[in-house]
Protein backbone atom coordinates (compact mmCIF):
# COMPACT_ATOMS: atom_id res chain seq x y z
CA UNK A 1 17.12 -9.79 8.46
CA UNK A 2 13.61 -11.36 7.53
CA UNK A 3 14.27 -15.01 6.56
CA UNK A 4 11.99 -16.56 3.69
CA UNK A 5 11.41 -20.37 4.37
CA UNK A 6 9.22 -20.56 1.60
CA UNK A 7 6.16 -22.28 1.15
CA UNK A 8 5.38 -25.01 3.65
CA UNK A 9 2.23 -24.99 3.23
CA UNK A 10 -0.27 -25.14 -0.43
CA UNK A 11 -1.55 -21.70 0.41
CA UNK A 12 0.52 -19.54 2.12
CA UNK A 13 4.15 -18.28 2.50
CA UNK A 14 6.09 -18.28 5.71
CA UNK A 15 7.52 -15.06 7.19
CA UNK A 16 10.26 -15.49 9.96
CA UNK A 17 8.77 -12.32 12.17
CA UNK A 18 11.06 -13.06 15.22
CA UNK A 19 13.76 -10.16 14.15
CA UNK A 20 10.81 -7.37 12.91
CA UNK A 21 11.74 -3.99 14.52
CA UNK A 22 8.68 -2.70 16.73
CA UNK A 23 6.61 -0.38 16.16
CA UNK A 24 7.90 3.06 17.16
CA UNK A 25 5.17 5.43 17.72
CA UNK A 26 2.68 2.78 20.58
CA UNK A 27 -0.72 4.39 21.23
CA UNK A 28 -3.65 2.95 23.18
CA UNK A 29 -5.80 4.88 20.54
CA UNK A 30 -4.56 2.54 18.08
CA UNK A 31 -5.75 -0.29 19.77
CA UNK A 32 -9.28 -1.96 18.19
CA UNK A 33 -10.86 -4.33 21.09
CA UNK A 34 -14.01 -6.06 21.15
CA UNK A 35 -16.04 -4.55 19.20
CA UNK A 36 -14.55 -1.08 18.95
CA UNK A 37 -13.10 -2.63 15.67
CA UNK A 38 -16.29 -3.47 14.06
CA UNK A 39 -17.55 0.13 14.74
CA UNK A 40 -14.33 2.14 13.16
CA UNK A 41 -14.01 -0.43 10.49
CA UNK A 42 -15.55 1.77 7.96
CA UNK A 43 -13.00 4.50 8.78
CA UNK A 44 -10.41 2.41 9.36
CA UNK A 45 -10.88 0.67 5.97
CA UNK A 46 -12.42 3.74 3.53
CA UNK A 47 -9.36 3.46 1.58
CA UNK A 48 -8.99 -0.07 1.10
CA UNK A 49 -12.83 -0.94 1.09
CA UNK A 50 -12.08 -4.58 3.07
CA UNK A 51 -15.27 -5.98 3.80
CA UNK A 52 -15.32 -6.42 7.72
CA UNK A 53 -14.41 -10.49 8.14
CA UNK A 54 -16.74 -13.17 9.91
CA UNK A 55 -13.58 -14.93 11.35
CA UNK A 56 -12.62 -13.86 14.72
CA UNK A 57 -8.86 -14.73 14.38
CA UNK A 58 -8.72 -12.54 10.89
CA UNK A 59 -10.13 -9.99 13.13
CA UNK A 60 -7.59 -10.17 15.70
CA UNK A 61 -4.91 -9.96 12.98
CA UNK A 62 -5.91 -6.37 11.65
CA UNK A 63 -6.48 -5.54 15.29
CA UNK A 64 -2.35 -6.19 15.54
CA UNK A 65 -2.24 -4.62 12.12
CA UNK A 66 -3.91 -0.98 13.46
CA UNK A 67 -1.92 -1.08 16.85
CA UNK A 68 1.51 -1.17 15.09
CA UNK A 69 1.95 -5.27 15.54
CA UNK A 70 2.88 -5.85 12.03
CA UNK A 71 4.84 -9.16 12.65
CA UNK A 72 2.04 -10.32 14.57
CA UNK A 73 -0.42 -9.50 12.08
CA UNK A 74 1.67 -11.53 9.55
CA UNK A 75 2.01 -14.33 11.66
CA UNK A 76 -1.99 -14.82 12.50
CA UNK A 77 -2.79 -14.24 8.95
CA UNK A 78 -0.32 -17.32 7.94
CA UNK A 79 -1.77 -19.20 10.38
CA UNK A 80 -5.10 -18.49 8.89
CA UNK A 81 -4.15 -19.24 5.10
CA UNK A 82 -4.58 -17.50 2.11
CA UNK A 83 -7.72 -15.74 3.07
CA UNK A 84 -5.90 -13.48 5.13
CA UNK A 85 -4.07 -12.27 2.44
CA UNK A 86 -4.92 -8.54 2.96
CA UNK A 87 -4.02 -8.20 6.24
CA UNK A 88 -0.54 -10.12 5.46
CA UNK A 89 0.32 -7.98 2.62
CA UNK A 90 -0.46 -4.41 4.24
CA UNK A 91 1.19 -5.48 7.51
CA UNK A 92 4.39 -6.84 5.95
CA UNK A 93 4.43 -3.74 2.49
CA UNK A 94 3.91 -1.22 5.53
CA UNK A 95 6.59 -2.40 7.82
CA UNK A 96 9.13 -3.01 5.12
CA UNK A 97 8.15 0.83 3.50
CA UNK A 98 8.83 2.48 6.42
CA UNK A 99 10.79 0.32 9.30
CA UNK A 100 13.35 -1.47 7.15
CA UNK A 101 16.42 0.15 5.67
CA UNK A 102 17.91 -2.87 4.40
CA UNK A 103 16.99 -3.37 1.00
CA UNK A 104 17.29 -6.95 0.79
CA UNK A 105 15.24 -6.70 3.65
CA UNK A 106 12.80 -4.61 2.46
CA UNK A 107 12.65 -7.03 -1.33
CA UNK A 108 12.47 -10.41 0.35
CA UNK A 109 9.63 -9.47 2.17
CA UNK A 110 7.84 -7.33 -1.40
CA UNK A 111 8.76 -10.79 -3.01
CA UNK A 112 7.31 -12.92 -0.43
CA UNK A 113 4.18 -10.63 -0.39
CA UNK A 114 4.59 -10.21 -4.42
CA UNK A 115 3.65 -14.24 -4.53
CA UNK A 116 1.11 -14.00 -1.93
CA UNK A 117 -0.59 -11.40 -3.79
CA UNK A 118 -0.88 -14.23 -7.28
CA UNK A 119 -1.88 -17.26 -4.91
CA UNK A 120 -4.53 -15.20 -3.74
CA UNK A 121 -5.89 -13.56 -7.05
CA UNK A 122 -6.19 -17.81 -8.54
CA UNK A 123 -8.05 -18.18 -5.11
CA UNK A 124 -10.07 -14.83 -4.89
CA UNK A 125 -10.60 -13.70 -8.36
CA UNK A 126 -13.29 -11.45 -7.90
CA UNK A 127 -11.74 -9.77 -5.14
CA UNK A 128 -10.00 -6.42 -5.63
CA UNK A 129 -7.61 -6.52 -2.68
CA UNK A 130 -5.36 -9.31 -4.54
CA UNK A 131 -5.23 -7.32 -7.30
CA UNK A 132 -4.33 -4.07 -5.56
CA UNK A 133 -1.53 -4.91 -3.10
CA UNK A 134 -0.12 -6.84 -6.61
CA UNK A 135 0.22 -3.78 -8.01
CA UNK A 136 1.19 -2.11 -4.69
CA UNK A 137 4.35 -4.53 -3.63
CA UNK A 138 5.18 -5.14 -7.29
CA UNK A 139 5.65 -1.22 -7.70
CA UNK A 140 7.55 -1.04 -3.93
CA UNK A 141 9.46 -3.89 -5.19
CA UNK A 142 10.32 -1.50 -8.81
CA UNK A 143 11.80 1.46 -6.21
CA UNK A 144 14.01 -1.11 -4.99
CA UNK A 145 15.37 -1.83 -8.42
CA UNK A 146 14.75 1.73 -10.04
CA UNK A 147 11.79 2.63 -11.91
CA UNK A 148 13.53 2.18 -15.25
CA UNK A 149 14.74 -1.13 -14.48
CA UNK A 150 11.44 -2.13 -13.60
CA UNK A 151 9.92 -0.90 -17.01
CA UNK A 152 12.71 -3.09 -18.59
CA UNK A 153 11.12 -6.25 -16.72
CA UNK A 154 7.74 -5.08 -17.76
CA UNK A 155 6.77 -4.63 -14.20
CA UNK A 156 4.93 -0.91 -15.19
CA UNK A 157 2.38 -3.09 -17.51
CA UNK A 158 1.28 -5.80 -14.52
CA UNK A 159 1.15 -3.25 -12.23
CA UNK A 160 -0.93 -0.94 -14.60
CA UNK A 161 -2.79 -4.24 -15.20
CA UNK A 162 -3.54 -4.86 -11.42
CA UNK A 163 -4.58 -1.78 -10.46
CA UNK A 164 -7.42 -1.23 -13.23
CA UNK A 165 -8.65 -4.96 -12.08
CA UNK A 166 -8.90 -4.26 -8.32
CA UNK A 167 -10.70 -0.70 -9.63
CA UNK A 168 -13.04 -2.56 -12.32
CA UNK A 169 -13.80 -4.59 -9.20
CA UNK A 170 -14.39 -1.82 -6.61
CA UNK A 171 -14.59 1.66 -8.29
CA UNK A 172 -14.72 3.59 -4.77
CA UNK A 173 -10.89 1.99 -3.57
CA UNK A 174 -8.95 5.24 -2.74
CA UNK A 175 -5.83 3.51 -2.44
CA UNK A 176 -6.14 2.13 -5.99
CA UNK A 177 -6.94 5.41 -7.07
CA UNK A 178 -3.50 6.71 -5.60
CA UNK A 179 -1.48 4.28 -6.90
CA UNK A 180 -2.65 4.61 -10.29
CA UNK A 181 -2.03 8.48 -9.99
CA UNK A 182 1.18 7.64 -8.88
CA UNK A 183 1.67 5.27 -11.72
CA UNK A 184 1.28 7.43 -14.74
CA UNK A 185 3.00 10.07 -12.72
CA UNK A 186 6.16 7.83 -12.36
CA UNK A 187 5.85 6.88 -16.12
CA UNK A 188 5.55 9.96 -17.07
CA UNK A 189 8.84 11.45 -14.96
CA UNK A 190 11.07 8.63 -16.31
CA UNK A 191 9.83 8.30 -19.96
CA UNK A 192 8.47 12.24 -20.81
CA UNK A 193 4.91 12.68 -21.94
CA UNK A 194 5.49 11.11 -25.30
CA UNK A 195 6.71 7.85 -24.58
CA UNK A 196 4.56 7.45 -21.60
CA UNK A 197 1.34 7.94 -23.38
CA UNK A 198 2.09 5.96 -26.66
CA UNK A 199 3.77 2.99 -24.87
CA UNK A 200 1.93 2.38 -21.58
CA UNK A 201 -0.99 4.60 -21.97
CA UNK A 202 -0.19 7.14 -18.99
CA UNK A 203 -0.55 11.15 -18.95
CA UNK A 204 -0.64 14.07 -16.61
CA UNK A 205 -4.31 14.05 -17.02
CA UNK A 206 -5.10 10.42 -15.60
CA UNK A 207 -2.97 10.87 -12.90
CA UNK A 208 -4.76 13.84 -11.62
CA UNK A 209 -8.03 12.30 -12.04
CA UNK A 210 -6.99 10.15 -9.98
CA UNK A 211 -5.03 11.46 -7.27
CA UNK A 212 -8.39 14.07 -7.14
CA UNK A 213 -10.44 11.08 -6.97
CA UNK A 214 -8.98 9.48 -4.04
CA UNK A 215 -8.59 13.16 -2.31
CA UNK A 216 -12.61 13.26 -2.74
CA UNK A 217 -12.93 9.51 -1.04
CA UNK A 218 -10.88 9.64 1.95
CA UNK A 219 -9.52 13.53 2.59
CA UNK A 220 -8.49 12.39 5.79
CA UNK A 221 -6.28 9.64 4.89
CA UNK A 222 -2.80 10.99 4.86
CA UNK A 223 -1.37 8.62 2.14
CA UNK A 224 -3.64 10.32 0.13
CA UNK A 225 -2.29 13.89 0.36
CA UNK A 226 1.82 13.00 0.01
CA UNK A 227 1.09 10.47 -2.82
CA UNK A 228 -0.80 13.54 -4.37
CA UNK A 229 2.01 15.72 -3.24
CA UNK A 230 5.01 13.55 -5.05
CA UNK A 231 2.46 13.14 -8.37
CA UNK A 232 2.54 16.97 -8.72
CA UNK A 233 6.49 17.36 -7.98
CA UNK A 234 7.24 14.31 -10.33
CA UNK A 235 4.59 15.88 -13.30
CA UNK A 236 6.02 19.57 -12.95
CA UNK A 237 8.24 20.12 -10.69
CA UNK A 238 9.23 23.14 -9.39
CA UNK A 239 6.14 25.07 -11.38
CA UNK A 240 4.15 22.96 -8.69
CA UNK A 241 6.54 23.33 -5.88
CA UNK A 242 4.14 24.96 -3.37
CA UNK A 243 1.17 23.13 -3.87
CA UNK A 244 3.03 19.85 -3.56
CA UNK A 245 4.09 21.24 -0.18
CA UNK A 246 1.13 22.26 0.99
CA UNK A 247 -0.23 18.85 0.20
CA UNK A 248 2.31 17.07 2.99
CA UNK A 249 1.63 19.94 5.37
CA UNK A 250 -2.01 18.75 4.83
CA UNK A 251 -0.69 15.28 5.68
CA UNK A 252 1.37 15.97 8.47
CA UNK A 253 -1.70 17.71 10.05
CA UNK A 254 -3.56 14.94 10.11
CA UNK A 255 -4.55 13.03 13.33
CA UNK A 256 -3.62 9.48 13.07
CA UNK A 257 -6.44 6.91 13.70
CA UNK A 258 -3.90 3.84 13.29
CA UNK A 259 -0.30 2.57 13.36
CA UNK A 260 -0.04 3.01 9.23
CA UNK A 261 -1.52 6.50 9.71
CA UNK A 262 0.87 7.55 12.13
CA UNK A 263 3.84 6.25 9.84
CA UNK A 264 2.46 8.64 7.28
CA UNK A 265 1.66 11.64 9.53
CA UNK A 266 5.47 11.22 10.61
CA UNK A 267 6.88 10.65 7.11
CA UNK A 268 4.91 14.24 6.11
CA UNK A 269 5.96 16.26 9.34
CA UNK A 270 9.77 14.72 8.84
CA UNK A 271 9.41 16.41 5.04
CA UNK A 272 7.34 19.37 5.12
């Protein structure tokens, strides 16, 4: 069970990392030394659009980030402080979306990374990572609760609210893209086309233009395809049946260049 001590420090939560399961799936491709990192960090960070960092220990945490090391990750970045926000909140929303079945688990560590996310949009305005995983562990945090529960908080409007900041900021971020598809997807789904479009501005259309849009910037990124693939089940079912399939056989064929990667390749082979 992850253990929350809170904040011991102005800037930056502390994660008790001590218990986090490892990694299951080690690969020495995975691994980012010297300056391999430097010269895959384009590919490694097409969806996310992280500018490659000056600081040699923020370095080493998204080299433990890539191998699979998400508690270290999370620990290096707190050492760091609040400008390793990035790294902190992909290691520990990745670990807790796919290693932890506990759900109180799995929302301490979306709240922890939930309040990281606001110390570091006061700090980093202008930078659309904040903004993004925001949007990305408030709406993990909502599938913890249930989707309607977390329209009731008004969760679905800062979330909506996030994403179109970090994409005002950097139009090209795939992974804003997909969220946002999956957004007015989800809206749609729970509240019909109606309600979704009157009350938080969602429809069919957006979230195709943006699932396509994220396709077109990273067709190799596997998130890509099975977030594409649940938009088109969730927005018309079975009428879309196939094509939502083919979309996580498309992700489960992909060749993993990273420890998140190969969570999603395995996700998409486990459900195809």
């Amino acid at each position: 069970m992850v253990k929350i001590r809170g904040v011991s420090r102005a800037d930056t939560l502390i994660m008790d990392t001590a218990d986090w399961t490892d990694f299951p799936h080690p690969d020495k491709g995975f691994q980012y030394a010297g300056d391999r990192l430097e010269k895959s960090w384009s590919k490694l960070h097409r969806g996310d659009q992280e500018p490659y960092p000056t600081d040699p220990d923020l370095q080493e945490a998204w080299r433990h980030f890539h191998a699979g090391d998400f508690g270290g990750a999370v620990n290096l970045a707190e050492e760091i402080g609040i400008a390793a926000h990035a790294v902190a909140n992909k290691a520990s929303g990745i670990y807790a979306d796919y290693l932890v079945d506990d759900e109180e688990e799995k929302i301490a560590i979306y709240q922890a990374g939930i309040e990281r996310a606001e110390q570091a949009i006061k700090a980093h305005r202008d930078d659309p990572n904040p903004h993004y995983f925001h949007a990305f562990l408030l709406g993990r945090y909502s599938q913890c609760i249930s989707i309607g529960q977390a329209l009731a908080k008004g969760i679905g409007g800062k979330v909506k609210q996030s994403l179109e900041k970090a994409l005002s900021l950097s139009p090209d971020h795939a992974e804003a893209h997909t969220a946002l598809g999956l957004y007015n997807a989800e809206i749609i789904d729970k509240g019909g086309k109606m309600v979704g479009k009157l009350t938080y501005g969602a429809s069919a259309e957006q979230a195709m233009t943006h699932f396509e849009r994220a396709l077109e910037l990273t067709p190799d990124a596997p998130i890509a395809h099975i977030e594409y693939g649940n938009g088109l089940y969730l927005l018309y079912g079975d009428k879309r049946l196939d094509e939502s399939n083919a979309a996580y056989e498309k992700a489960a064929a992909i060749k993993p260049i990273d420890a998140m990667q190969k969570l999603d390749v395995e996700f998409a082979k486990a459900s195809v």
